[in-house]
Protein backbone atom coordinates (compact mmCIF):
# COMPACT_ATOMS: atom_id res chain seq x y z
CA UNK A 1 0.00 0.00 0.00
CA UNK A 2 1.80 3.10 -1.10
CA UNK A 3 1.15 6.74 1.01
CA UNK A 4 -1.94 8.13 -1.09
CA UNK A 5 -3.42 4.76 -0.96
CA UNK A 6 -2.90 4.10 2.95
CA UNK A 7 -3.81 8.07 3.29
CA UNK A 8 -7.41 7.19 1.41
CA UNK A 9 -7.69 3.98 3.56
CA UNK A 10 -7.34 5.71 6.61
CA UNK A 11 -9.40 8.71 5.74
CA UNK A 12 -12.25 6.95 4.40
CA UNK A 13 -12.26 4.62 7.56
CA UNK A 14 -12.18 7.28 9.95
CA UNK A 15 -14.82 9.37 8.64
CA UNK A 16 -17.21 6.13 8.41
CA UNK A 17 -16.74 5.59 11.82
CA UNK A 18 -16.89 8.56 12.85
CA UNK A 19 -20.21 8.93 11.02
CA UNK A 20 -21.14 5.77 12.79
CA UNK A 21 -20.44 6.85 15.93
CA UNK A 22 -22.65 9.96 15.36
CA UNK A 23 -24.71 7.82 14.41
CA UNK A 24 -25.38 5.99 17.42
CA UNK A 25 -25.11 9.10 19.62
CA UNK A 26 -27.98 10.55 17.63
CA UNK A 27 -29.95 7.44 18.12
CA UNK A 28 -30.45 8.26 22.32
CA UNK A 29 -32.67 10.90 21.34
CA UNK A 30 -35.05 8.62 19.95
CA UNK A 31 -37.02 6.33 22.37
CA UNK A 32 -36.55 2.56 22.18
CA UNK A 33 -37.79 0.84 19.83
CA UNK A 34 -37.80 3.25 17.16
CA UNK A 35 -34.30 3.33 17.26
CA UNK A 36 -32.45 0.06 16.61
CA UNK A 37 -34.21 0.84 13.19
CA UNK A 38 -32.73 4.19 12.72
CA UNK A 39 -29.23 3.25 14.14
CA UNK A 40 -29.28 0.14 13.12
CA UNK A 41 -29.31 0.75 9.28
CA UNK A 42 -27.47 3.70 9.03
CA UNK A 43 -24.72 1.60 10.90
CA UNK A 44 -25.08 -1.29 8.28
CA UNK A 45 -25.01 1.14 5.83
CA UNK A 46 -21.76 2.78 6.99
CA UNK A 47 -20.04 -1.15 6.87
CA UNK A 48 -21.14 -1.59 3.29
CA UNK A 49 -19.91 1.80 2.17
CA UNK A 50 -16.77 1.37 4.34
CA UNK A 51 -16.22 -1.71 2.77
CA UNK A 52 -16.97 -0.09 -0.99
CA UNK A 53 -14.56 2.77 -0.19
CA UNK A 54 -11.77 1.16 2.12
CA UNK A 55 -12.01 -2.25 1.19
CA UNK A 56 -12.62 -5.11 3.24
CA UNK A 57 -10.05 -3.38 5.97
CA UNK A 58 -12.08 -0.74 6.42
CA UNK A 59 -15.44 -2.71 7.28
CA UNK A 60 -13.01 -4.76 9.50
CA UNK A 61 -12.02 -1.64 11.84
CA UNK A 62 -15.53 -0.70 11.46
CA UNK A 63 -17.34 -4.02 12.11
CA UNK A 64 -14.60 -4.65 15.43
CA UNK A 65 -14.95 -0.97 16.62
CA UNK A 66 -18.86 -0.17 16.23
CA UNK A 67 -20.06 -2.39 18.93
CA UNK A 68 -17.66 -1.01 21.36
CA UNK A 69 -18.22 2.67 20.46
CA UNK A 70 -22.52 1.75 20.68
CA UNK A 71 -21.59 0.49 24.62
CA UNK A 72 -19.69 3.81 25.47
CA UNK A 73 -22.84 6.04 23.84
CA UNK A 74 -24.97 3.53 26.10
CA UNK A 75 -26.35 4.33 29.08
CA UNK A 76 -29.69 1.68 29.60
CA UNK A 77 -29.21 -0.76 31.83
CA UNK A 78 -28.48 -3.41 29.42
CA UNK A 79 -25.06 -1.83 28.45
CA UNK A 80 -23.68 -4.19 30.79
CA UNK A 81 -24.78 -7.11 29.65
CA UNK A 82 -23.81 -6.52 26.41
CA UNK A 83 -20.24 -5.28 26.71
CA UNK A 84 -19.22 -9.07 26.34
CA UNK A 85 -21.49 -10.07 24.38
CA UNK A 86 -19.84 -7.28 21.91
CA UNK A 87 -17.30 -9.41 20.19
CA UNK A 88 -20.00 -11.65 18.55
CA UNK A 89 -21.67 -8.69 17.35
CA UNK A 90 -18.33 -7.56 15.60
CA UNK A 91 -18.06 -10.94 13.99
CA UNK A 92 -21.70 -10.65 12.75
CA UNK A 93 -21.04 -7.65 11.64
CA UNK A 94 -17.90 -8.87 9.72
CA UNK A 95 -20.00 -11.67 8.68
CA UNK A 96 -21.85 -8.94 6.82
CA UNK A 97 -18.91 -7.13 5.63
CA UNK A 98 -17.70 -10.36 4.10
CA UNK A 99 -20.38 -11.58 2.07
CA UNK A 100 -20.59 -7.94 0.99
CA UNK A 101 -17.00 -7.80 -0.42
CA UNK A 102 -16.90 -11.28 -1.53
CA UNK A 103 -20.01 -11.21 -3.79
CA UNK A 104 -20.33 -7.33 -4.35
CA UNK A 105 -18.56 -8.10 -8.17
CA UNK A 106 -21.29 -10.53 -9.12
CA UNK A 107 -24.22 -9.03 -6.94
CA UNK A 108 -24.37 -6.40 -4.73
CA UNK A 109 -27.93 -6.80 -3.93
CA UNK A 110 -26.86 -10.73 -3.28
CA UNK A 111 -23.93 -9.86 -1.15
CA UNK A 112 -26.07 -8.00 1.42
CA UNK A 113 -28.92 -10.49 0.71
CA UNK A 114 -26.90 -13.03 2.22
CA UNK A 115 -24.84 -10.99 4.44
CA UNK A 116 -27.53 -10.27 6.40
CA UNK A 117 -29.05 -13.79 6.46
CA UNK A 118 -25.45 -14.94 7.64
CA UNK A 119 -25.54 -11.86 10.03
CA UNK A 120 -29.00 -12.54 11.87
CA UNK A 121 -28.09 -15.92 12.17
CA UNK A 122 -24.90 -15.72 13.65
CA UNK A 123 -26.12 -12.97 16.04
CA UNK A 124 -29.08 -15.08 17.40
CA UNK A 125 -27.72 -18.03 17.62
CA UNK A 126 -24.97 -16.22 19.31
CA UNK A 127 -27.34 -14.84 21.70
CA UNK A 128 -28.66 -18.09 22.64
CA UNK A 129 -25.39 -19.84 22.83
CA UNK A 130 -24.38 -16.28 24.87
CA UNK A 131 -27.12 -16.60 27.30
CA UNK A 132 -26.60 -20.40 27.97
CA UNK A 133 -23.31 -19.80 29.42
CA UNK A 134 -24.11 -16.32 31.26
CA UNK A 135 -26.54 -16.00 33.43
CA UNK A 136 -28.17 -12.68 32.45
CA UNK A 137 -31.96 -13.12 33.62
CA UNK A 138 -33.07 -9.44 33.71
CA UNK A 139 -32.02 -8.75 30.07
CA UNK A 140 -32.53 -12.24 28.53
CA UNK A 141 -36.05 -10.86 26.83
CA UNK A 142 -34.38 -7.99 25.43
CA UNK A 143 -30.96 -9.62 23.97
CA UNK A 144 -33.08 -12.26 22.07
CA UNK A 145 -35.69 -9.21 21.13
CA UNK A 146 -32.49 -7.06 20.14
CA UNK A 147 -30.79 -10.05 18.11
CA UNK A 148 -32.81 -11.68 16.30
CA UNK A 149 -35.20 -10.45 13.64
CA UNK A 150 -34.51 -7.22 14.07
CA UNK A 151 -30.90 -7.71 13.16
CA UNK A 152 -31.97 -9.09 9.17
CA UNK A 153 -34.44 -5.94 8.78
CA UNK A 154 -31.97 -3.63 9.92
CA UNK A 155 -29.47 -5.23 7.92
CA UNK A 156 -31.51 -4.93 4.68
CA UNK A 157 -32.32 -1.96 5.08
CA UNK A 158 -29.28 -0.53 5.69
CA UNK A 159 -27.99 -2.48 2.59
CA UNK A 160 -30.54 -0.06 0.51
CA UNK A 161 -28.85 2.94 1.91
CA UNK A 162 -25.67 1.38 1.48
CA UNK A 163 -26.44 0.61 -2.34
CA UNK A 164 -28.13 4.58 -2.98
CA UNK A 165 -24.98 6.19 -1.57
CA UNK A 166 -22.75 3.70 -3.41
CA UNK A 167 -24.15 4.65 -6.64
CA UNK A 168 -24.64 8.28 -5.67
CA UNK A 169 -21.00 8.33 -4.92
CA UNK A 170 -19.89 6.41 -8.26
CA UNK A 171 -21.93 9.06 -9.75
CA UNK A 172 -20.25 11.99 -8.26
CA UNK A 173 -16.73 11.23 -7.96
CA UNK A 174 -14.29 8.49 -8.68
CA UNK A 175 -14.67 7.87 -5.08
CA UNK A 176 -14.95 3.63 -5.88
């Protein structure tokens, strides 16, 4: 990777996770459940386009560092119970990112198609797999509410975005 290319890489990154993170810090102003499917897709969205603009590095940093940065902006009482349950979400999310990058040439519309699949099912059978070996009684209700089909609409839906600001950005630049 020469200097302008590791330059773009770490631009690009940085400003889609910053986005992200503005993302989820905008979401506490809107009650619960209304939004897990505002954040939710505009996060999605901002791991596709990372991974359209930065490459499958990109969604990596993003995928590993968007769970983390959702538990600091979280104050609800589940925050706790979710800050180790945070490293399966990354790897859904990368699960995402991955069938993104890896069939985005053929398909994007199949990439996220399956991504998402692939996501929600990692995520709630990580949840119950999660909640088998913790003992997290209080929140159990609202970790399988939060992962499971929530995670594929939100995932879709952010895929849209992801696909409109794609193009719009293939349009407008030579951004891709």
């Amino acid at each position: 990777m020469n200097t302008k290319m590791s330059t773009r890489f770490i631009t690009r990154t940085a400003i889609l996770l910053a986005l992200t993170v503005v993302f989820q810090m905008a979401g506490r102003f809107v009650p619960p459940p209304s939004n897990s499917f505002i954040v939710g897709p505009l996060v999605n969205a901002c791991l596709l386009v990372s991974t359209a603009l930065a490459g499958i590095w990109g969604g990596l940093i993003i995928s590993i560092l968007s769970p983390f940065t959702s538990l600091i902006n979280n104050h609800a009482p589940i925050a706790a119970a979710l800050l180790p349950f945070a490293p399966v979400v990354a790897a859904g999310n990368f699960i995402l990112v991955l069938s993104y990058y890896f069939l985005r040439k053929r398909s994007r519309i199949l990439g996220i198609a399956i991504g998402a699949v692939l996501k929600f099912a990692f995520l709630f059978g990580g949840v119950k797999v999660f909640l088998g070996l913790f003992s997290f009684p209080k929140f159990a209700k609202t970790m399988i509410a939060l992962f499971g089909l929530p995670q594929l609409i939100t995932a879709l839906i952010g895929g849209v975005v992801a696909i409109i600001v794609i193009k719009a950005l293939e349009k407008s630049t030579d951004m891709i």
